[in-house]
Protein backbone atom coordinates (compact mmCIF):
# COMPACT_ATOMS: atom_id res chain seq x y z
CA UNK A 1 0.00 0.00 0.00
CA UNK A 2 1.28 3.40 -0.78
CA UNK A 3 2.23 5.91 2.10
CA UNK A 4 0.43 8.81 1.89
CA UNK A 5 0.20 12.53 3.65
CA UNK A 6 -2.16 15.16 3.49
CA UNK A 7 -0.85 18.69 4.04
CA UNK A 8 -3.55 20.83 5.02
CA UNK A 9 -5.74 19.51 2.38
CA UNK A 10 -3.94 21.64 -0.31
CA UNK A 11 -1.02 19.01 -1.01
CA UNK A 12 -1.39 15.38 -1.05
CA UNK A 13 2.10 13.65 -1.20
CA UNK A 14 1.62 9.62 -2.08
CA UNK A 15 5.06 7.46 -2.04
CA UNK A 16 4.42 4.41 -4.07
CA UNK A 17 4.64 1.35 -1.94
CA UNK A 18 7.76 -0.16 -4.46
CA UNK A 19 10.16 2.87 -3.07
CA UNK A 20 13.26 1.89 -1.33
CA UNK A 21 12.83 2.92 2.63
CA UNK A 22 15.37 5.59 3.09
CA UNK A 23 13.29 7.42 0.51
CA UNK A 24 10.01 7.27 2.19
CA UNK A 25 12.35 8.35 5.67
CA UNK A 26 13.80 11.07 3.92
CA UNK A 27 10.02 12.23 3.26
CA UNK A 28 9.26 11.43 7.01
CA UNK A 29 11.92 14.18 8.41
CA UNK A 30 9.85 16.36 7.13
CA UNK A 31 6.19 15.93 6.88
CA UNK A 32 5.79 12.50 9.24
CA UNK A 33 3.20 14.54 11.26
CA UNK A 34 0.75 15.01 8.35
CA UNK A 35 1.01 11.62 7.71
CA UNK A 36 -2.58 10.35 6.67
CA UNK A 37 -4.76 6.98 6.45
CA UNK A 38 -4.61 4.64 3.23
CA UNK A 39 -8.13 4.62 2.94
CA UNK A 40 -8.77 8.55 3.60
CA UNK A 41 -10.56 10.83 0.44
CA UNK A 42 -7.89 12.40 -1.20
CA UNK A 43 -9.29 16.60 -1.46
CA UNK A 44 -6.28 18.21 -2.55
CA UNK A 45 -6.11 20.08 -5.39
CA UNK A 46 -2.65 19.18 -5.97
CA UNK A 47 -0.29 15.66 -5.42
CA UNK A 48 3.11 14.78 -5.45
CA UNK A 49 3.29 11.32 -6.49
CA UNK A 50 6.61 9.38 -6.06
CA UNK A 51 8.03 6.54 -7.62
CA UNK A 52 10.76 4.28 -8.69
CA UNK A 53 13.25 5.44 -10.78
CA UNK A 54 13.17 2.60 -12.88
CA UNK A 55 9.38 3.32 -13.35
CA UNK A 56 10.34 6.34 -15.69
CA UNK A 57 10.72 5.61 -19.79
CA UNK A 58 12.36 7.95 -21.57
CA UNK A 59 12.01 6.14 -24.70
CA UNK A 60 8.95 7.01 -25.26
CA UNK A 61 9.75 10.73 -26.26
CA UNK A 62 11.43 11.33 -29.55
CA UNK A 63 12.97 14.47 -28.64
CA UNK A 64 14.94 15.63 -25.59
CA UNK A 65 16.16 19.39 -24.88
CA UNK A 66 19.46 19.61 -22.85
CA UNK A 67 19.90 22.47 -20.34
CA UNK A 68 23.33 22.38 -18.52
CA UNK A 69 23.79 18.92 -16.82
CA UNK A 70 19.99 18.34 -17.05
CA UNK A 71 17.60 17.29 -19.78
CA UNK A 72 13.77 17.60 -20.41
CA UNK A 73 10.77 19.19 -22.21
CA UNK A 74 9.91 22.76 -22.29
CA UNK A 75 6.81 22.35 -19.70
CA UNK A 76 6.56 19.30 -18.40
CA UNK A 77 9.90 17.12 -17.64
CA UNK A 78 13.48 17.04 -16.01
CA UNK A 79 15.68 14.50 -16.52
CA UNK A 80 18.73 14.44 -14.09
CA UNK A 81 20.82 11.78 -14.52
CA UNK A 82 23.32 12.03 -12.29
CA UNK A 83 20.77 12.81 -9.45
CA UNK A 84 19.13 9.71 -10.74
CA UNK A 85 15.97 11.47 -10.27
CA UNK A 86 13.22 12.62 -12.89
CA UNK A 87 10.45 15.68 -12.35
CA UNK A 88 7.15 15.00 -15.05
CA UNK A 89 5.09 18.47 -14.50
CA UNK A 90 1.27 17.76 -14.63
CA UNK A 91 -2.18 19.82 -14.26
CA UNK A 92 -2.07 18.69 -10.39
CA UNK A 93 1.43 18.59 -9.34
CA UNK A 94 4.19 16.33 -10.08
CA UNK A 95 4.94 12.98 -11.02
CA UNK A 96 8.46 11.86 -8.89
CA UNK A 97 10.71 9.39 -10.11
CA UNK A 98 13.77 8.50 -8.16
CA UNK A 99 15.50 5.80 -5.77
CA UNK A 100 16.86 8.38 -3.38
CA UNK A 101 16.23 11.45 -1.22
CA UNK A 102 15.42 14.77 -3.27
CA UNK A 103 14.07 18.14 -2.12
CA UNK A 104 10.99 17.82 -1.83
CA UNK A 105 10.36 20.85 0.27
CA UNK A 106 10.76 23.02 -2.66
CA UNK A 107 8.08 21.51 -4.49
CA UNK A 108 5.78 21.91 -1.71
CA UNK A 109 7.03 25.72 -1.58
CA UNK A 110 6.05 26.26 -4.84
CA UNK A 111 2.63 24.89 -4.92
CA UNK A 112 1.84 26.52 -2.05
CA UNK A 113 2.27 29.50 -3.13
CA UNK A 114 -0.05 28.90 -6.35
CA UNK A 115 -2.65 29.03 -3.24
CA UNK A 116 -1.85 32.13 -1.57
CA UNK A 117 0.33 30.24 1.14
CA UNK A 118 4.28 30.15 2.01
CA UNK A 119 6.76 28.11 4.10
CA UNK A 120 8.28 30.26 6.73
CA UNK A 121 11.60 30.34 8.78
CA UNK A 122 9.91 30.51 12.42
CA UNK A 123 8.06 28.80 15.27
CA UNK A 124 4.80 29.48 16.26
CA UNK A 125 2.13 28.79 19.25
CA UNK A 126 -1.12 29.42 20.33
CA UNK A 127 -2.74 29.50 23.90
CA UNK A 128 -5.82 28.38 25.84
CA UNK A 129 -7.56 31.27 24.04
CA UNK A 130 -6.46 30.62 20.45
CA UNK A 131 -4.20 33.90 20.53
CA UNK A 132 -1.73 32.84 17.86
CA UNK A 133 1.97 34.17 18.29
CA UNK A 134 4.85 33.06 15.57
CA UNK A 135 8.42 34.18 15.97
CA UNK A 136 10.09 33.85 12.80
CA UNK A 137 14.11 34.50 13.08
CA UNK A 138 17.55 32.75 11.62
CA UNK A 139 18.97 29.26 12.56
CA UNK A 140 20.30 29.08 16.35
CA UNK A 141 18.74 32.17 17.44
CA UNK A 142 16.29 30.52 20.25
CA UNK A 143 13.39 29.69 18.45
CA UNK A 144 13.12 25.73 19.85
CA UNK A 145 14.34 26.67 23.26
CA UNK A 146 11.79 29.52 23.54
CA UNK A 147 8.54 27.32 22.23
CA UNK A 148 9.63 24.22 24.34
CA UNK A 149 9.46 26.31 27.36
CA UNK A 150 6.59 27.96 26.65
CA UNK A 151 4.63 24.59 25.67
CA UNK A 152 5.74 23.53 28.91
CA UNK A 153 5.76 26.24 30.98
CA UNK A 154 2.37 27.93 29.76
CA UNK A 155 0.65 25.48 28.16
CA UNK A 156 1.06 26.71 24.96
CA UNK A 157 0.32 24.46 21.60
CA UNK A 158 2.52 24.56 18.90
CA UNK A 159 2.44 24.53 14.95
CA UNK A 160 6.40 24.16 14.20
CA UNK A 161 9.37 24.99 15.83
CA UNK A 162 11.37 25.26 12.75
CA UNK A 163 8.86 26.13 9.75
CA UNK A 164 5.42 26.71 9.27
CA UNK A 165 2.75 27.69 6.77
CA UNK A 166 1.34 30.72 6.40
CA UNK A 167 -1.10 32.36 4.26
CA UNK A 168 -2.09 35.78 2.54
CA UNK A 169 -4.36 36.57 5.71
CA UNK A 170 -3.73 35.84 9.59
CA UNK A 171 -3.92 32.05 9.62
CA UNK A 172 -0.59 29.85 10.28
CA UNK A 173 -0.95 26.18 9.38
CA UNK A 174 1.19 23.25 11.41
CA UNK A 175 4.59 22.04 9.49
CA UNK A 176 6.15 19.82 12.19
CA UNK A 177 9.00 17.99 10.57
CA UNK A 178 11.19 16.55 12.55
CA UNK A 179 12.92 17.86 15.98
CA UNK A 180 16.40 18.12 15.74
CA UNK A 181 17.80 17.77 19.34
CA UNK A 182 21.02 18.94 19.68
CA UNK A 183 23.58 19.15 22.79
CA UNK A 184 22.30 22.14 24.27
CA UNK A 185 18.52 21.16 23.97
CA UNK A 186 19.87 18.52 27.03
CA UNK A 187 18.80 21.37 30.15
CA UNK A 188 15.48 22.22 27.88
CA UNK A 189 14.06 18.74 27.36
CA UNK A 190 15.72 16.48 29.99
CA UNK A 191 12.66 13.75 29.70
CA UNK A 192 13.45 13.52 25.96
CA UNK A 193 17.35 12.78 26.65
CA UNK A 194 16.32 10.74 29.12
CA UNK A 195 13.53 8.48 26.92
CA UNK A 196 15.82 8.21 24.13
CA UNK A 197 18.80 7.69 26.35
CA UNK A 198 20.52 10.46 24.60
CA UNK A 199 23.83 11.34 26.96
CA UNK A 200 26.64 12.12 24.01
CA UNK A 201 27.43 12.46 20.50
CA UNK A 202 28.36 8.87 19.99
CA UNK A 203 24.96 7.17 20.29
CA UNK A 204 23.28 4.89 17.61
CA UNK A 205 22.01 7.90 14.36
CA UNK A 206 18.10 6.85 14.15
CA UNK A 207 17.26 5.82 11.19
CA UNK A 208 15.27 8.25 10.63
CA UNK A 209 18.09 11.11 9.80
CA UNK A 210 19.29 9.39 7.37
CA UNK A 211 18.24 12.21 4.75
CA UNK A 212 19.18 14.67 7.60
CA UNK A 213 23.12 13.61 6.75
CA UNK A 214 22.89 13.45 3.49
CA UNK A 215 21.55 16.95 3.04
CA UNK A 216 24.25 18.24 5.59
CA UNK A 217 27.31 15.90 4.88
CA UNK A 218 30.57 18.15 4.31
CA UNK A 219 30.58 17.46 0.96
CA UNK A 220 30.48 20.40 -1.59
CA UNK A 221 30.87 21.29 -4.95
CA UNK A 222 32.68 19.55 -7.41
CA UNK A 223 33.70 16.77 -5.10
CA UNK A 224 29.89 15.92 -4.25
CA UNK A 225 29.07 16.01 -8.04
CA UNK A 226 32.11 13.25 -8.56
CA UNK A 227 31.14 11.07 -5.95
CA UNK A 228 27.32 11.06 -7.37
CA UNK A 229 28.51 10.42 -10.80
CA UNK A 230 30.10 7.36 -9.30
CA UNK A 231 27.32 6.84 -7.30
CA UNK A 232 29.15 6.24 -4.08
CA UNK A 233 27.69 9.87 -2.51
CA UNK A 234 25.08 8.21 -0.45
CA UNK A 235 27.23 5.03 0.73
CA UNK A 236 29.49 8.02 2.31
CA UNK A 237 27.04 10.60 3.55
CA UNK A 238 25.36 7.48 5.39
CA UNK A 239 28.61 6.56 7.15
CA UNK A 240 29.68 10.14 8.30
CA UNK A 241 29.84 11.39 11.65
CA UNK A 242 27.17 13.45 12.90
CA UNK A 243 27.09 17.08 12.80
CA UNK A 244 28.72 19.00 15.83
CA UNK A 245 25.84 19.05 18.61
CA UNK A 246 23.17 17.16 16.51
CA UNK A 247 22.22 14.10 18.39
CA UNK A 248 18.62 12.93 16.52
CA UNK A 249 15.81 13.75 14.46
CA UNK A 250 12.53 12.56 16.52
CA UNK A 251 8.41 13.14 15.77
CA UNK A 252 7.47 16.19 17.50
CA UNK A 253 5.12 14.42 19.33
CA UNK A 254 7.42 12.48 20.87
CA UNK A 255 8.93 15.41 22.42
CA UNK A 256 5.80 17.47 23.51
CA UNK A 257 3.14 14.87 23.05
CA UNK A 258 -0.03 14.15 21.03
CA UNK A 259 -1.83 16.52 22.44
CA UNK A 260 0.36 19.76 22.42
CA UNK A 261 0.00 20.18 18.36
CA UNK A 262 -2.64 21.72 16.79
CA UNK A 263 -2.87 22.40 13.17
CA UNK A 264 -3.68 25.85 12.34
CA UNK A 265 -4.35 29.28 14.38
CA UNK A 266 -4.97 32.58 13.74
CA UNK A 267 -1.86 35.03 14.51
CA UNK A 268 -2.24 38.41 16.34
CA UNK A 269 1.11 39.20 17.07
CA UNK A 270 4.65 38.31 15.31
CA UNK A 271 8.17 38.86 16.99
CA UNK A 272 11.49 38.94 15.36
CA UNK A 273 14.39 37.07 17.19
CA UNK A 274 18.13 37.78 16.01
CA UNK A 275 21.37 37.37 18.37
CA UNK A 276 23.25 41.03 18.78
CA UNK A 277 26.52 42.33 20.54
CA UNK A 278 24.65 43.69 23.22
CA UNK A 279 24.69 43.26 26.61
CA UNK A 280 20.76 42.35 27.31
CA UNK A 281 17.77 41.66 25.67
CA UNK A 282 16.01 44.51 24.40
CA UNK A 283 12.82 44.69 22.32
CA UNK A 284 12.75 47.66 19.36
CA UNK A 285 9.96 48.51 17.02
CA UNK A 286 10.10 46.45 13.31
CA UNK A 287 8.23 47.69 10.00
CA UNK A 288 6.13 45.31 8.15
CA UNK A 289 7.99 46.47 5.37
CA UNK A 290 11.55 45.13 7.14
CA UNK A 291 9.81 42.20 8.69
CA UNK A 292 8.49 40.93 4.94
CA UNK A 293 11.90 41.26 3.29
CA UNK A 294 13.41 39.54 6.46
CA UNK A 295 11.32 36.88 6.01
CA UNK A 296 11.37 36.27 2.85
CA UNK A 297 15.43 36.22 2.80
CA UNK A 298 15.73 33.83 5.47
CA UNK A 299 13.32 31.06 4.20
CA UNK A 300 15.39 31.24 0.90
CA UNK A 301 18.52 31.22 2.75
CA UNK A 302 17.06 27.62 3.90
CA UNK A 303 16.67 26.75 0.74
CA UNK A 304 20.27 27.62 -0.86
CA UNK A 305 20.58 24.47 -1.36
CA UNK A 306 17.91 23.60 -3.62
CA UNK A 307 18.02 26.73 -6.02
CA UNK A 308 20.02 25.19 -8.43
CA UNK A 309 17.03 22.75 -8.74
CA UNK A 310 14.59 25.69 -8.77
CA UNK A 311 16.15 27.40 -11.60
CA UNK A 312 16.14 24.62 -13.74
CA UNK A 313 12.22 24.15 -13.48
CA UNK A 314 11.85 27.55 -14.41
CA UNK A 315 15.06 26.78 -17.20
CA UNK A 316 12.26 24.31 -18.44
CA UNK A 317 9.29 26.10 -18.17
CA UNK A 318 8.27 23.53 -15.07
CA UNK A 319 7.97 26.53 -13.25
CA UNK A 320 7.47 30.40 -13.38
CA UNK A 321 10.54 31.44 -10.95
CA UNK A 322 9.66 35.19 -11.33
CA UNK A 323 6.27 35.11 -10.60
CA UNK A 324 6.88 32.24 -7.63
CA UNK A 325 9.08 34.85 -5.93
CA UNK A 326 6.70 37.92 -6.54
CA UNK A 327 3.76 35.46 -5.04
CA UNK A 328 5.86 34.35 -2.28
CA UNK A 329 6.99 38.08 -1.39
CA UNK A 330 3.31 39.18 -2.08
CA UNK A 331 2.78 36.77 0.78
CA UNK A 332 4.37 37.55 3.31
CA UNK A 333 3.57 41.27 2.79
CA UNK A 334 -0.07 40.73 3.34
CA UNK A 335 0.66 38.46 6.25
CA UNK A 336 3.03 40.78 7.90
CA UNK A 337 -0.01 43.36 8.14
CA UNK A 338 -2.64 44.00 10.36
CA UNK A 339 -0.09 42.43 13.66
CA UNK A 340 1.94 43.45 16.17
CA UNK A 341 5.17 43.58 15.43
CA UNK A 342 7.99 43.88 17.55
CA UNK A 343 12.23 42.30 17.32
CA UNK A 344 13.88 40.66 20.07
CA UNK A 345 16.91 41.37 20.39
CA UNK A 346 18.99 38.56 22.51
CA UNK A 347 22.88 38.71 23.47
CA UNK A 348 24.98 35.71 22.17
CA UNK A 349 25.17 34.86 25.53
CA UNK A 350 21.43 34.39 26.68
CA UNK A 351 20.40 31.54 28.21
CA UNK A 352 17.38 29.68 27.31
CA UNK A 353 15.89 30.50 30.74
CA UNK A 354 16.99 34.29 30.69
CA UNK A 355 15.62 34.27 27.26
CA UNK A 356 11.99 32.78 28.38
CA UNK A 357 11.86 35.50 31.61
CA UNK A 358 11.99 38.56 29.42
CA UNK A 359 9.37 36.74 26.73
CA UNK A 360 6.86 36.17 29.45
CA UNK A 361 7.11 39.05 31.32
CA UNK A 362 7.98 41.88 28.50
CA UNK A 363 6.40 39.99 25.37
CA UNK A 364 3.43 38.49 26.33
């Protein structure tokens, strides 16, 4: 039976049930929470649908356009052979075929945004009365440490510590991949250390980060394209050691619980973190103006690494890339209005705790 998830009834993903495991993993890290039912009525407007390489014949089209290392047809195919992956544009989505782990967060990105709605760089909660708050900020500026306090602390229920959706209104939709814990998380979530016995750096890699090394392995360049040529790339990334602090990629719900996730809320209020030189935490005025362009740089700062794959969609007429970044930008303007806005300011040497005592008592 396939595997199948349903984002927010806008995107249905379906992994045919002939795909090699660390595929369907790789798609796990991040969207394992939206995971659906085999038997549930597909809504969506759009669908990813994913599939064995071998699947794919080329032969059947007489002609083939080249564009740089890639091949396809103006519209509706790319053929990267040295990726071993292929993307068939349809009316609803895409048509996947490929044996390994791909970016597939890009491809949600861009349908999303045919639908007035964009990934975002940021964490977000809600409380007992449904007032929605999302911090959006850069990697390693507090976002995780912040929500899993307040989750605890207050009650809160959360939509993502890492990304969510939002869309052209007030409303933020749930995108809880997978919680990276790292070293430092160990004082902020000492039950999850505890439950998944998590003490140092040299414990078992779950299985389920398998696509989290490959992504991140310290491989760049040229010397990753050689390797993949050869295809040896993923027999190395698999066997590397892990990234400095990162111990594991876990469900969010097995860090907070079933019950501490809720899908969507409406936000009232929006605050910018960054680190600064200062001496203590400070909170300063932000335009929506600033706050958009912000935003929209850091969530494409995330997604560096897939741009080469982005241009070449819109290289093949796959995708309008002009009009994707107008709509995504167009986004978060509209989003970014109507809220309070404010920018945290934290020292490089806050503390987690330090960092939640100012939030509750300046912020909220």
């Amino acid at each position: 039976m396939p595997t199948k998830y349903n984002i927010h009834n806008l995107i249905e993903v379906i992994i045919n049930d002939s795909t090699n495991k660390s595929l369907t993993s790789s798609i796990d890290f991040h969207i394992a929470e939206l995971k659906t039912g085999q038997d549930e009525i597909n809504t969506c407007k759009y669908q990813i649908n994913i599939k064995p390489y071998d699947q794919f014949n080329t032969s059947q089209f007489d002609e083939i356009n080249k564009f740089h290392l890639v091949e396809g047809l103006s519209g509706k195919l790319l053929i990267d052979k040295i990726e071993k992956i292929i993307y068939q544009r349809n009316d609803n989505g895409y048509n996947i075929y490929t044996d390994r782990s791909f970016p597939i967060q890009i491809l949600i990105q861009l349908l999303l945004s045919r639908e007035n709605h964009a990934i975002v760089h940021a964490a977000a909660l809600t409380d007992q009365d449904g007032n929605g708050i999302i911090l959006p900020g850069p990697g390693g500026v507090g976002k995780t440490a912040l929500l899993g306090k307040l989750v605890k602390e207050k009650n809160y229920k959360l939509l993502g510590d890492d990304m969510v959706i939002i869309n052209k209104n007030d409303t933020c939709l749930s995108f809880p991949r997978s919680f990276i814990l790292k070293d430092y998380h160990k004082t902020v979530y000492p039950d999850a250390f505890l439950k998944l016995e998590l003490n140092s750096r040299k414990k078992i890699i779950l299985p389920k980060i398998t696509s989290f090394i490959n992504k991140n392995a310290p491989f760049i360049g040229v010397a990753k394209s050689i390797l993949k040529r050869f295809g040896v790339f993923n027999k190395i990334a698999t066997k590397l050691p892990l990234p400095k602090d990162f111990l594991a990629a876990v469900p969010v719900s097995s860090i907070f619980g079933e019950n501490s996730i809720v899908t969507q809320t409406k936000i009232k209020s929006i605050v910018f973190l960054e680190r600064y030189t200062g001496s203590k935490i400070i909170s300063v005025n932000m335009t929506k103006a600033s706050l958009s362009k912000r935003m929209f740089s850091i969530i494409h700062h995330e997604l560096a690494s897939y741009m080469k794959l982005l241009f070449s969609l819109g290289s093949l007429e796959l995708e309008d890339v002009s009009m994707y970044f107008s709509q995504s930008k167009y986004i978060m303007d509209e989003f970014s209005t109507n809220k309070k806005i404010s920018n945290l300011q934290i020292p490089y040497d806050c503390t987690p705790d330090e960092l939640y005592d100012y939030f509750i008592s300046e912020i909220l």
